[in-house]
Protein backbone atom coordinates (compact mmCIF):
# COMPACT_ATOMS: atom_id res chain seq x y z
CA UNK A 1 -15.51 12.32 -26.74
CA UNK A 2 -12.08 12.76 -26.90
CA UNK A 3 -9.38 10.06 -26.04
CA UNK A 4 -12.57 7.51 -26.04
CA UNK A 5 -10.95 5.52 -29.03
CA UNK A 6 -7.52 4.76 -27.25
CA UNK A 7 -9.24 3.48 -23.89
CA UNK A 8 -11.08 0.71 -26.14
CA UNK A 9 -7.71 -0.25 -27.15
CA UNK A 10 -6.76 -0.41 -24.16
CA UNK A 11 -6.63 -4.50 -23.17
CA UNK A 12 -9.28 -4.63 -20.00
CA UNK A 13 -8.55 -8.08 -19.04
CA UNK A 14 -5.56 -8.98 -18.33
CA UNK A 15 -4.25 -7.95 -14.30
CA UNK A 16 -1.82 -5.19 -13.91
CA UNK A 17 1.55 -6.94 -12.67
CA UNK A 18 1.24 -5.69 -9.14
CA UNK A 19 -1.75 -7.33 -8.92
CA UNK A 20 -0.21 -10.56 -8.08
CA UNK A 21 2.48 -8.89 -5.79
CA UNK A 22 -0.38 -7.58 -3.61
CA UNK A 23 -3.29 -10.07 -3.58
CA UNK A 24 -4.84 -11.05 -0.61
CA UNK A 25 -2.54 -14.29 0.23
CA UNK A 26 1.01 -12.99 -1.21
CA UNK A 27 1.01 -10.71 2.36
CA UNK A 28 -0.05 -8.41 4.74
CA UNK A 29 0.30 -4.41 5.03
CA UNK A 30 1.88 -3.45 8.58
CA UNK A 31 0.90 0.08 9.06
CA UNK A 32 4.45 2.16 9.61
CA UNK A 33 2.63 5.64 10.84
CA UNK A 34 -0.52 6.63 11.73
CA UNK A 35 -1.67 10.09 12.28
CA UNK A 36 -4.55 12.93 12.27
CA UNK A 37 -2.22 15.65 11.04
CA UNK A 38 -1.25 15.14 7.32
CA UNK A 39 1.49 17.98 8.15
CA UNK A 40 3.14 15.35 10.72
CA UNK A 41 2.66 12.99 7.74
CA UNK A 42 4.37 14.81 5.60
CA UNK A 43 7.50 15.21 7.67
CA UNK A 44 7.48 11.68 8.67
CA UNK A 45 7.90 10.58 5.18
CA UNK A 46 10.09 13.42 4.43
CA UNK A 47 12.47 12.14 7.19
CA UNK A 48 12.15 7.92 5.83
CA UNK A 49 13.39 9.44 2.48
CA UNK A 50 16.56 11.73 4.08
CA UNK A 51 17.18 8.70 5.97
CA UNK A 52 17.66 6.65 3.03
CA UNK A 53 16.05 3.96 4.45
CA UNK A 54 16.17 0.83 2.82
CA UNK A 55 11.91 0.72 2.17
CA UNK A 56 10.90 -0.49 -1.20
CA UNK A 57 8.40 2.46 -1.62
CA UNK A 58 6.72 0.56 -4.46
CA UNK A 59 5.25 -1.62 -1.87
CA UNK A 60 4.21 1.62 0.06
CA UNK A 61 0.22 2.60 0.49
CA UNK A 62 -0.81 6.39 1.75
CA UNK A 63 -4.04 5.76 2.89
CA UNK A 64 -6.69 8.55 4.28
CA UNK A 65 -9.22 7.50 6.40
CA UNK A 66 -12.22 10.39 5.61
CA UNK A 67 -13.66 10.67 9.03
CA UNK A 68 -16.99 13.08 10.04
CA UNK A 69 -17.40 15.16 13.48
CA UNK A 70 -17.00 12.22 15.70
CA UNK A 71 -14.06 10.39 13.74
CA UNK A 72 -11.73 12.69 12.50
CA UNK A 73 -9.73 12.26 9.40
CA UNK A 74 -6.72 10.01 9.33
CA UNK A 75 -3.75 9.55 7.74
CA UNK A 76 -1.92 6.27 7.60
CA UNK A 77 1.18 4.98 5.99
CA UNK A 78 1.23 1.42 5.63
CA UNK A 79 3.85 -1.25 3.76
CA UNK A 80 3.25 -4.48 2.17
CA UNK A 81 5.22 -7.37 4.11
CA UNK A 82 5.50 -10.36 1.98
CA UNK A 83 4.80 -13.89 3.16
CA UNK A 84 8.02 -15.29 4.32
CA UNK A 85 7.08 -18.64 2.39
CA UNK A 86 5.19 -21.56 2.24
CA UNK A 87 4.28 -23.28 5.59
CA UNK A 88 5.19 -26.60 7.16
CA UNK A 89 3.14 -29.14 5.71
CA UNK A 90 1.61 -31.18 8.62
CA UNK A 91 3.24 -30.81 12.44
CA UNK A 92 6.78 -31.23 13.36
CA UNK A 93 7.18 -34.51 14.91
């Protein structure tokens, strides 16, 4: 099967870098948009861009919710907010 040889090369291991940026207690996504038209989606994020807003859109997830006859499809644009840092250890006194 062709290209079979260079995916065994491949190292299967070791986490892609993100992987750390995005795990489960680095953060949270906030969703940014939310909608059922992927036309209204398309402007939206057409607009962030023109806007030149300062999103890192490396941290940015398109996500689309496959819905059936009672939930319809969904499109949602979400971004990954960082944990500010650690806690306080213990209460303020």
């Amino acid at each position: 099967m062709p290209g079979q040889r260079k995916r065994r090369r491949q190292p299967t291991g070791e986490p892609r870098p993100s992987a750390e940026r995005f795990a489960p207690g680095a953060g949270h996504w906030s969703v940014l948009f939310e909608t059922r038209d992927a036309s209204e989606r398309h402007a939206y994020v057409r607009r962030l861009r023109a806007e030149g807003s300062r999103i890192d859109w490396s941290a940015v997830r398109m996500d689309r919710l496959c819905g059936r006859l009672k939930q319809p499809t969904t499109y949602r644009l979400s971004l990954f907010v960082p944990n500010s840092g650690p806690g306080p250890e213990g209460g303020a006194r």
